[in-house]
N, C-alpha and C. Protein backbone atom coordinates (compact mmCIF):
# COMPACT_ATOMS: atom_id res chain seq x y z
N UNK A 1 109.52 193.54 -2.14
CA UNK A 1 108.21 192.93 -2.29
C UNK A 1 107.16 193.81 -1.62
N UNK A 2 105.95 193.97 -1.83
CA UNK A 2 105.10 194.45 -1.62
C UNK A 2 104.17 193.93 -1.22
N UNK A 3 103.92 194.78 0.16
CA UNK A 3 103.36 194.00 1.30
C UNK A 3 101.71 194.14 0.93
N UNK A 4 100.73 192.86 1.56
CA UNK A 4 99.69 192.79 0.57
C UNK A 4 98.81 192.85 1.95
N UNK A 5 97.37 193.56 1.75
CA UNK A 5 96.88 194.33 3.54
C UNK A 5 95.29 193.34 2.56
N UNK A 6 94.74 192.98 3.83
CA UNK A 6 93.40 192.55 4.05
C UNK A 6 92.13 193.72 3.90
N UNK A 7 91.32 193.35 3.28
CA UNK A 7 90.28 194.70 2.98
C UNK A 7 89.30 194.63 4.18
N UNK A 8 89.20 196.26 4.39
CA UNK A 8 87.87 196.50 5.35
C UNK A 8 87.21 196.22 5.43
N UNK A 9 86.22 196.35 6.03
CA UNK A 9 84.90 195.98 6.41
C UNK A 9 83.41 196.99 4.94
N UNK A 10 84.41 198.18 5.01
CA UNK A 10 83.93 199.07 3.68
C UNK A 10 84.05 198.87 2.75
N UNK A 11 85.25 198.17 2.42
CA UNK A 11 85.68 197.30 0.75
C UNK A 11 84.81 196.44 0.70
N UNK A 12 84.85 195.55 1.90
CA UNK A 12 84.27 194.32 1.39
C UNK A 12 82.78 194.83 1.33
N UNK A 13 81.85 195.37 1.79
CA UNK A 13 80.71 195.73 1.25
C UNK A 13 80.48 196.10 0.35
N UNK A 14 81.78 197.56 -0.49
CA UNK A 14 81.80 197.88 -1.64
C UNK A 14 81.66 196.25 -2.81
N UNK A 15 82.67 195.33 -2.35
CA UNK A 15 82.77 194.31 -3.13
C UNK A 15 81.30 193.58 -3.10
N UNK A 16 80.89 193.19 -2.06
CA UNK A 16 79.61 192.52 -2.37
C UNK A 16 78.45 193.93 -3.30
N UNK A 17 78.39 194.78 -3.43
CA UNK A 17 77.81 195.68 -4.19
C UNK A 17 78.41 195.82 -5.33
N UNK A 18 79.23 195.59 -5.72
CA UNK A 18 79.90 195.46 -6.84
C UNK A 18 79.29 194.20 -7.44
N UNK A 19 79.40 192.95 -7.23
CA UNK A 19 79.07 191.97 -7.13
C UNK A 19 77.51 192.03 -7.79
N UNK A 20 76.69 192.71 -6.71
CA UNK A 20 75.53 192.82 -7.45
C UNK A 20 74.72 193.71 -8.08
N UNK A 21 75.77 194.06 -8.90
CA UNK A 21 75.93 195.24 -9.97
C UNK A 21 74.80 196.67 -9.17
N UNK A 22 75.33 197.08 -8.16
CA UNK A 22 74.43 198.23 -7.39
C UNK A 22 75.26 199.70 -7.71
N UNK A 23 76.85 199.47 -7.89
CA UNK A 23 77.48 200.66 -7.50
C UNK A 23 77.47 201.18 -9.02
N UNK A 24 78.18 202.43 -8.90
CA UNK A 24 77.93 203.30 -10.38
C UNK A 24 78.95 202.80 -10.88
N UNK A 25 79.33 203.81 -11.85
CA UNK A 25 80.10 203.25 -12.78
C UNK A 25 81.61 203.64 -12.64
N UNK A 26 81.82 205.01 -11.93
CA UNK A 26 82.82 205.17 -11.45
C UNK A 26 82.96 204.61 -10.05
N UNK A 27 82.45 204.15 -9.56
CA UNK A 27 82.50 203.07 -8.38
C UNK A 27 83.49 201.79 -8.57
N UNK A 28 82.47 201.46 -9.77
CA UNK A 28 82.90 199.81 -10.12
C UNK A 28 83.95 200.06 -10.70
N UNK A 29 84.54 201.12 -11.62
CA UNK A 29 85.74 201.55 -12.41
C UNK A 29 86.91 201.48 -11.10
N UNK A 30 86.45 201.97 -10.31
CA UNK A 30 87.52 202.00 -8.70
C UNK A 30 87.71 200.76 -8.04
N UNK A 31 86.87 199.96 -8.19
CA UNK A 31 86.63 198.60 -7.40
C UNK A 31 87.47 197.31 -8.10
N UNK A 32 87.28 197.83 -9.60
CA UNK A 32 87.96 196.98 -10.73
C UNK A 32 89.95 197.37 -10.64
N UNK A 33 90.03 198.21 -10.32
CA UNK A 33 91.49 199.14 -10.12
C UNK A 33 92.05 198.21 -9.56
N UNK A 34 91.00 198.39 -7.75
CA UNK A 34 91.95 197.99 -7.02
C UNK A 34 91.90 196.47 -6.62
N UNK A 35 91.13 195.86 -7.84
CA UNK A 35 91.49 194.18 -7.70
C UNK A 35 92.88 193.73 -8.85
N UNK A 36 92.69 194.90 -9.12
CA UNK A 36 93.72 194.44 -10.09
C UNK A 36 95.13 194.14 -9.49
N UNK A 37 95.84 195.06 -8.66
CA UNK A 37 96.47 194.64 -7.91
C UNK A 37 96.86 194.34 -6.77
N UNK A 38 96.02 193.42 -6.46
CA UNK A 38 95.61 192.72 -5.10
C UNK A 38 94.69 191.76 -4.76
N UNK A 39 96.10 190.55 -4.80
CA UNK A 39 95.32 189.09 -4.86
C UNK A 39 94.38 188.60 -3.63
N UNK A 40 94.52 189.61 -2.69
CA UNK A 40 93.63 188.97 -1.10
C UNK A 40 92.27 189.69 -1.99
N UNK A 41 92.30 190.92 -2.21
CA UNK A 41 90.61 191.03 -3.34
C UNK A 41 90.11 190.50 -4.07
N UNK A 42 91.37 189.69 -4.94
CA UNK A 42 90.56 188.87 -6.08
C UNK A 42 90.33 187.59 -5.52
N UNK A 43 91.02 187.08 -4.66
CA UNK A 43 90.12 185.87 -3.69
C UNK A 43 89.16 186.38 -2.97
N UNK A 44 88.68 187.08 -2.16
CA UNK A 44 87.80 187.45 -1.18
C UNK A 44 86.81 187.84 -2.56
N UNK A 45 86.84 188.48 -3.62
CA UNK A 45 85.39 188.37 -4.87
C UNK A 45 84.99 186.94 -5.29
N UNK A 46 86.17 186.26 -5.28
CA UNK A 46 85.81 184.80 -6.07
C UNK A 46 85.25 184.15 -4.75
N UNK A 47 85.58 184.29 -3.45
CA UNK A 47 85.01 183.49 -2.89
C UNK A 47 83.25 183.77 -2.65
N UNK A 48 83.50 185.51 -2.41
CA UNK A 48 82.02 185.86 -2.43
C UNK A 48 81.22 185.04 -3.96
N UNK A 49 81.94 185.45 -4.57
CA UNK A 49 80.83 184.94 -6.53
C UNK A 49 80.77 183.59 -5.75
N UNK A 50 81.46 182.70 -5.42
CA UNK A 50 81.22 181.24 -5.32
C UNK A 50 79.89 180.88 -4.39
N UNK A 51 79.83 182.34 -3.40
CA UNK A 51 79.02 181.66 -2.19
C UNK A 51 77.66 182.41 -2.76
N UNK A 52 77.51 183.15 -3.34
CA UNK A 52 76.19 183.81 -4.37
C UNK A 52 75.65 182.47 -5.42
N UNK A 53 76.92 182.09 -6.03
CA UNK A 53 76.18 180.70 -6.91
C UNK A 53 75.95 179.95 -5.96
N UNK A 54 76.87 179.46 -4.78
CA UNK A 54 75.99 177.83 -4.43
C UNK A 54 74.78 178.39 -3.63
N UNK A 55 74.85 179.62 -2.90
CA UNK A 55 73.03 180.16 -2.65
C UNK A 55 71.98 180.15 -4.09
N UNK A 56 72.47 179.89 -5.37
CA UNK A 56 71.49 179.53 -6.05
C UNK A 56 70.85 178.08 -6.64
N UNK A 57 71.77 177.30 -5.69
CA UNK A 57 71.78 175.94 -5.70
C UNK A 57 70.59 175.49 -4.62
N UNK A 58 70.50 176.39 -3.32
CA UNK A 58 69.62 175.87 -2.62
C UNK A 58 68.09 175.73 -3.05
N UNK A 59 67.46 175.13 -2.33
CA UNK A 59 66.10 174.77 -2.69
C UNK A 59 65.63 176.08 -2.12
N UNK A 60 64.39 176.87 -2.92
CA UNK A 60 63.63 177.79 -2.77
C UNK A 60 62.46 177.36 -1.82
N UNK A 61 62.54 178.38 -0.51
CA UNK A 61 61.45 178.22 0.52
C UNK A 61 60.35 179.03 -0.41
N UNK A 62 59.04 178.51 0.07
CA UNK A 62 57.61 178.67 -0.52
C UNK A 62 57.01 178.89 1.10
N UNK A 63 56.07 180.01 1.13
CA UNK A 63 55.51 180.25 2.39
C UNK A 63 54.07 180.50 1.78
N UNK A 64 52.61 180.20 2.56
CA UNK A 64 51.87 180.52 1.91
C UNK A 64 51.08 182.18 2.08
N UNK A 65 49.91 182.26 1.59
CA UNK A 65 49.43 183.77 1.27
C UNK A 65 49.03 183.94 2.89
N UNK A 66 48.94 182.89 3.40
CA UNK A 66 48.39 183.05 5.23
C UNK A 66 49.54 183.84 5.91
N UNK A 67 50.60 183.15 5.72
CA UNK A 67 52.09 183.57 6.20
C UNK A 67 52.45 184.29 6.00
N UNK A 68 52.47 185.07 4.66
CA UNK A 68 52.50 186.38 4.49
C UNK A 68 51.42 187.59 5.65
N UNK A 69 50.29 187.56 5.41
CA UNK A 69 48.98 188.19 5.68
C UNK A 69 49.26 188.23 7.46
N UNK A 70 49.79 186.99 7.93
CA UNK A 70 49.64 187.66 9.57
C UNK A 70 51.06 187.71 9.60
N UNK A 71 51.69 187.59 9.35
CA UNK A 71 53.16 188.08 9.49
C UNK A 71 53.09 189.62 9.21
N UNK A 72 52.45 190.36 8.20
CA UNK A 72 52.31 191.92 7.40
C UNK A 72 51.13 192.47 8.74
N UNK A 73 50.10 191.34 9.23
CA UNK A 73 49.06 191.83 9.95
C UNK A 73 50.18 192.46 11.59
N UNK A 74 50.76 191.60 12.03
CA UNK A 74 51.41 191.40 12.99
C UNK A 74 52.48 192.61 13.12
N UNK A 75 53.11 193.11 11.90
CA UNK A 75 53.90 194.03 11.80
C UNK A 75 53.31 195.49 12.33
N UNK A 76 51.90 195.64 11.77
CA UNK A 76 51.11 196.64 11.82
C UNK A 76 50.56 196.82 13.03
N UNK A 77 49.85 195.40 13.79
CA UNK A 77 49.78 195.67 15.20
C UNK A 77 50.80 196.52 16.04
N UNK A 78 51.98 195.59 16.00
CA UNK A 78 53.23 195.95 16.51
C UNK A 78 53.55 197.50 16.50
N UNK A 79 53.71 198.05 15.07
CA UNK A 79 53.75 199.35 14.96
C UNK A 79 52.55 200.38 15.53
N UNK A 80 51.41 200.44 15.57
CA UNK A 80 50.54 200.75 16.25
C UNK A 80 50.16 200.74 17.58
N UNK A 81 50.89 199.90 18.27
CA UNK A 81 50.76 199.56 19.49
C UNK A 81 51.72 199.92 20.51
N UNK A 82 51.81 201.25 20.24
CA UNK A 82 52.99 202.31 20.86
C UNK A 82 52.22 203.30 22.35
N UNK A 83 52.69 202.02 23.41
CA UNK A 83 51.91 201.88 25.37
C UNK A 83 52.64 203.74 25.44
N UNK A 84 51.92 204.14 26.00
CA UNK A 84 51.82 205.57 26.37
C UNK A 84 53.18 205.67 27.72
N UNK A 85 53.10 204.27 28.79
CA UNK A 85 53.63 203.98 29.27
C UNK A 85 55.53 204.35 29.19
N UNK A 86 55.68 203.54 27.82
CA UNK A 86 56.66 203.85 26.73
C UNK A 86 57.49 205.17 26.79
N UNK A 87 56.73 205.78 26.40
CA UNK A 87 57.09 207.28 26.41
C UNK A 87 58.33 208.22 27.21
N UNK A 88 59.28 208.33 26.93
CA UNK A 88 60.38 208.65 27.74
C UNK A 88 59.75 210.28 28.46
N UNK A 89 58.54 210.89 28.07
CA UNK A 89 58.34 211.76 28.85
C UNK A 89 56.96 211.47 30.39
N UNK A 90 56.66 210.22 29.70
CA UNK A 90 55.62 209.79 30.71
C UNK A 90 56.20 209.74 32.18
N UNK A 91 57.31 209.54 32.78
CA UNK A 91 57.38 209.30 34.35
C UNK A 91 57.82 210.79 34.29
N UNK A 92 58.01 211.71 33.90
CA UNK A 92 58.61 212.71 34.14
C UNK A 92 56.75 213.50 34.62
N UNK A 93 56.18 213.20 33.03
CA UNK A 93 54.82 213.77 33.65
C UNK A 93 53.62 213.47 34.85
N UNK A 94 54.12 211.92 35.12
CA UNK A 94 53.37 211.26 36.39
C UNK A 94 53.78 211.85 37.48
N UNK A 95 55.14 211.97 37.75
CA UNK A 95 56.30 212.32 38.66
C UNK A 95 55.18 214.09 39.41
N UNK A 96 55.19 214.95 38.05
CA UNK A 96 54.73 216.42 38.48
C UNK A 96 53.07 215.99 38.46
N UNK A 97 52.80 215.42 38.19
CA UNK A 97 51.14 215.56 38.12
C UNK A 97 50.85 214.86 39.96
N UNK A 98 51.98 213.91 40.23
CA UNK A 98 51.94 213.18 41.63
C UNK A 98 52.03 214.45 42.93
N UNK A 99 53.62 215.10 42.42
CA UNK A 99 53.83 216.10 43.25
C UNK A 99 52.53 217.70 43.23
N UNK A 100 52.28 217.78 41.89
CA UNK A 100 51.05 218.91 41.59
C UNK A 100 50.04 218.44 43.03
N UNK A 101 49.65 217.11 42.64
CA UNK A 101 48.46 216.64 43.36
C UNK A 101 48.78 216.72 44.84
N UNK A 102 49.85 216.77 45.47
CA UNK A 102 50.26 216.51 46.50
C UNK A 102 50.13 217.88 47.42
N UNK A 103 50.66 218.86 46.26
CA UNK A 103 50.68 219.87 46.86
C UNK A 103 49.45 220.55 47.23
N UNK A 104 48.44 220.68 46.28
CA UNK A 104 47.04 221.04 45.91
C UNK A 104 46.03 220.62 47.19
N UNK A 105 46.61 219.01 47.76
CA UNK A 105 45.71 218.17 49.09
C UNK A 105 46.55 219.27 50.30
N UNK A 106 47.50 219.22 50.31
CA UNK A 106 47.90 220.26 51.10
C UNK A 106 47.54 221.35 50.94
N UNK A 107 47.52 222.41 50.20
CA UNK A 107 46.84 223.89 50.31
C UNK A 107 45.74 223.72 50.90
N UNK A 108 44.77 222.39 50.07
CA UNK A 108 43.29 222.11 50.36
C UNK A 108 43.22 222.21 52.19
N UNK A 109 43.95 220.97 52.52
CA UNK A 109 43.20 220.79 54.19
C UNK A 109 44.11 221.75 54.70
N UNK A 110 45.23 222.61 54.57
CA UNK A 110 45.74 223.99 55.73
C UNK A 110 43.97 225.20 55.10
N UNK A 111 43.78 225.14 54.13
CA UNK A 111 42.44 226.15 53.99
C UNK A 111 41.55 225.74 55.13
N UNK A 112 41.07 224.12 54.83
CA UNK A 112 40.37 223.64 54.88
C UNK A 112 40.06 223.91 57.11
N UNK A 113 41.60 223.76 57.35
CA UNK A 113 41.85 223.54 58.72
C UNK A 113 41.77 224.86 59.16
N UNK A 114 42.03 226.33 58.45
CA UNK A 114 42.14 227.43 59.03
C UNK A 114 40.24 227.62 58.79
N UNK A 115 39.73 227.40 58.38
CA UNK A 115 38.23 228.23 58.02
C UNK A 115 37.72 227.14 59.38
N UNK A 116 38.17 225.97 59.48
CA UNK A 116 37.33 224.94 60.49
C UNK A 116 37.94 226.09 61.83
N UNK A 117 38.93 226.17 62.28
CA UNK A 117 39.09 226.71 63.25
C UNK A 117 38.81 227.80 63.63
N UNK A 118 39.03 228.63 62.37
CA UNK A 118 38.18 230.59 62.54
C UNK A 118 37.08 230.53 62.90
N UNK A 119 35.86 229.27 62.27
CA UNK A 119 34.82 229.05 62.37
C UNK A 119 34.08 228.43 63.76
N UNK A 120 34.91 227.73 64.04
CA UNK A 120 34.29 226.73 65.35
C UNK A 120 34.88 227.10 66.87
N UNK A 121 35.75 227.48 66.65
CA UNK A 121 36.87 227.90 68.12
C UNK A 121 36.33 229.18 68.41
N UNK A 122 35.77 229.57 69.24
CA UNK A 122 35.24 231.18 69.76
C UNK A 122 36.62 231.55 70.15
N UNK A 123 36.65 233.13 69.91
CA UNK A 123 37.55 233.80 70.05
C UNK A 123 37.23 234.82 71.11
N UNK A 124 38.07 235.67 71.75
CA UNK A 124 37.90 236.35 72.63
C UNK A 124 36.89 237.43 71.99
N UNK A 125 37.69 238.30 70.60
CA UNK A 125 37.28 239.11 70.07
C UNK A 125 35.73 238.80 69.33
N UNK A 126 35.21 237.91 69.23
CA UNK A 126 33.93 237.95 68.25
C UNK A 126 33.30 237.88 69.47
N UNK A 127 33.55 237.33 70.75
CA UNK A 127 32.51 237.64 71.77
C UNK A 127 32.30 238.46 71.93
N UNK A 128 33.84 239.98 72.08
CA UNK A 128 33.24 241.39 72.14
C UNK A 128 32.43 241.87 71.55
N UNK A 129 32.40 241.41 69.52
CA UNK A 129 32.05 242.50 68.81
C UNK A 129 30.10 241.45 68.47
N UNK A 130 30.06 240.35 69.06
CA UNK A 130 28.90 239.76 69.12
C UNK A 130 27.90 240.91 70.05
N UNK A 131 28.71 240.64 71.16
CA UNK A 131 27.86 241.68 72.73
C UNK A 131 28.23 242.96 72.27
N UNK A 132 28.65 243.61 71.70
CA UNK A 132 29.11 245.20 71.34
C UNK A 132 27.75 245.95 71.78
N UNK A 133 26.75 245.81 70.90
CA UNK A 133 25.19 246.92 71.80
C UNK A 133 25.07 246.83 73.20
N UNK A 134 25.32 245.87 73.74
CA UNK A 134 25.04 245.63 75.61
C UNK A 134 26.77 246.11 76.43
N UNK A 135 27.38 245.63 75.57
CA UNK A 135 28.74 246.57 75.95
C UNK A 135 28.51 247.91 76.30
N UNK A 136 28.50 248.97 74.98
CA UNK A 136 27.66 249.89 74.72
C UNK A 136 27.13 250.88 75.83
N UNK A 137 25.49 250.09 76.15
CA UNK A 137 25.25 250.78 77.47
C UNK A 137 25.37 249.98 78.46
N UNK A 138 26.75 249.11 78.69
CA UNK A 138 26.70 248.92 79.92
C UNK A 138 26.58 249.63 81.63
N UNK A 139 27.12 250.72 81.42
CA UNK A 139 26.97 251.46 81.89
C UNK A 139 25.05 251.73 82.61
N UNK A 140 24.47 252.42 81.92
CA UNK A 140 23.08 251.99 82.12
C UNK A 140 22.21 250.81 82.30
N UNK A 141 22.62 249.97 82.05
CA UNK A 141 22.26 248.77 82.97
C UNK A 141 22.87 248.45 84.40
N UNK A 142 23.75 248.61 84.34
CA UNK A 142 24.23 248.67 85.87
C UNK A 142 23.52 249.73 86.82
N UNK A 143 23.28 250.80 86.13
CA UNK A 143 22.31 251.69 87.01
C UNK A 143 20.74 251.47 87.44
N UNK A 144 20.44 250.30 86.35
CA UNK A 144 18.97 249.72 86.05
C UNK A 144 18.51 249.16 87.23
N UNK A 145 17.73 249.05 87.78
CA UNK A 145 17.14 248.29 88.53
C UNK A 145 17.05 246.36 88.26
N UNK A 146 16.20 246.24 87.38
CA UNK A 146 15.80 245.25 86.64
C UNK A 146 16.07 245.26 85.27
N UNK A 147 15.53 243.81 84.34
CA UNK A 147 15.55 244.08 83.02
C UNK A 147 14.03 244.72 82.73
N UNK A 148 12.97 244.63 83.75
CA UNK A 148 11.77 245.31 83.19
C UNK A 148 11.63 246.17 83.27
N UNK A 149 12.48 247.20 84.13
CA UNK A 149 12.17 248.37 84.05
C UNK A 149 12.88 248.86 82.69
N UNK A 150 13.89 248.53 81.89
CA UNK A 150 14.77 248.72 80.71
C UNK A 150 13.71 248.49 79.94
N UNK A 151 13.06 247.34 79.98
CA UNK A 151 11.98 247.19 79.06
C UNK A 151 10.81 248.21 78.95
N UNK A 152 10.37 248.39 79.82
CA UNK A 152 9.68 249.69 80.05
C UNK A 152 9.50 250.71 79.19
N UNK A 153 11.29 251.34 80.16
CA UNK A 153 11.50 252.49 79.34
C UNK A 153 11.59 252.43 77.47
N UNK A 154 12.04 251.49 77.01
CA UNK A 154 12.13 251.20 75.66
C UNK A 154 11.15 251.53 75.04
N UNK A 155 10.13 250.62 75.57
CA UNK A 155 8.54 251.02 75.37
C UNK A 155 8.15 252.13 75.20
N UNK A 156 8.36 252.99 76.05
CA UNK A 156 7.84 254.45 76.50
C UNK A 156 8.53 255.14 75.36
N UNK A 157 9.63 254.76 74.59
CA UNK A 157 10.17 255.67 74.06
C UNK A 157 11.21 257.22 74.46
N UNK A 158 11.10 257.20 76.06
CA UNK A 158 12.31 257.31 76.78
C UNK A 158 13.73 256.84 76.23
N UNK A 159 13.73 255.50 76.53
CA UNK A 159 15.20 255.03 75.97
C UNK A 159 14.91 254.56 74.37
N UNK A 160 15.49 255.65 73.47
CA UNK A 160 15.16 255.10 72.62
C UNK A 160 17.22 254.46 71.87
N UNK A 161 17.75 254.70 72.61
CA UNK A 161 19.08 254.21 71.83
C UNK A 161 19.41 253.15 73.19
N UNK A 162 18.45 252.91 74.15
CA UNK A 162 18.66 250.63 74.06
C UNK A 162 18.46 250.05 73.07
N UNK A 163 19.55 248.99 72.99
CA UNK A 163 19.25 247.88 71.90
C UNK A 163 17.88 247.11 72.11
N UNK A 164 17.37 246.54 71.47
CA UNK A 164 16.64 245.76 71.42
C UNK A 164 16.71 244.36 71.50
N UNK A 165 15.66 243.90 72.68
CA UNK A 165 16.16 242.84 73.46
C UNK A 165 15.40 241.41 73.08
């Protein structure tokens, strides 16, 4: 005897397409084969044909032109309404634009902190090269008497390589 196997999940779709006359012709020529011998197919078609007619027994739902119109309106929102949020590349780009920014406030205030300090903190060296002319002739001022007599001579055109005071 010959053992009789239950159809797939692929038959039986083939069968409901069969059913509603979709498949070709060498399809249905194949589909017709293999009901031929095999009674779990030719029940599992008759039961499908049976459950296709009493679905034409039911009463026909009626919806009106409103129900249509925001149901079709609603679809279109929906599809259009694609949140940026969404986006499987969006936290990746928040993520570097966070760290970009992070880094950028940092470069900013170490600039920001080196020009404040070059600027405001006297240094040994800018005092030298501030006083550099009186450096200079220090020397001759120490020999000076006063600052008026330096002034003087300036005047006179005597000292003419004192700075000017």
């Amino acid at each position: 005897m010959e053992k009789i196997t239950r159809m797939n999940a692929g038959q039986r779709d083939n069968l409901v397409a069969y059913l509603d006359g979709e498949l070709s012709e060498a399809e249905a020529k194949d589909i017709e084969r293999s009901l031929i011998g095999n009674p779990v197919a030719q029940r599992e078609v008759e039961m499908l044909s049976r459950t296709w007619d009493m679905l034409d027994l039911l009463p026909k739902a009626s919806v009106s032109g409103e129900f249509t119109h925001k149901t079709v309106t609603m679809a279109r929102v929906d599809k259009t309404r694609i949140l940026i949020t969404d986006a499987p590349w969006f936290s990746k780009a928040r993520r570097t634009i966070l760290l970009a920014s992070w880094g950028v406030a940092l470069a900013l205030a170490a600039a920001v902190g080196f020009t404040a300090t070059r600027e405001w903190i006297p240094s040994e060296a800018r005092t030298l090269i501030d006083n550099l002319p009186v450096i200079e002739h220090l020397d001759q001022y120490v020999e000076a008497d006063s600052i008026e007599f330096l002034q003087q001579l300036k005047m006179s055109g005597a000292a003419h390589d004192l700075p000017a005071q």
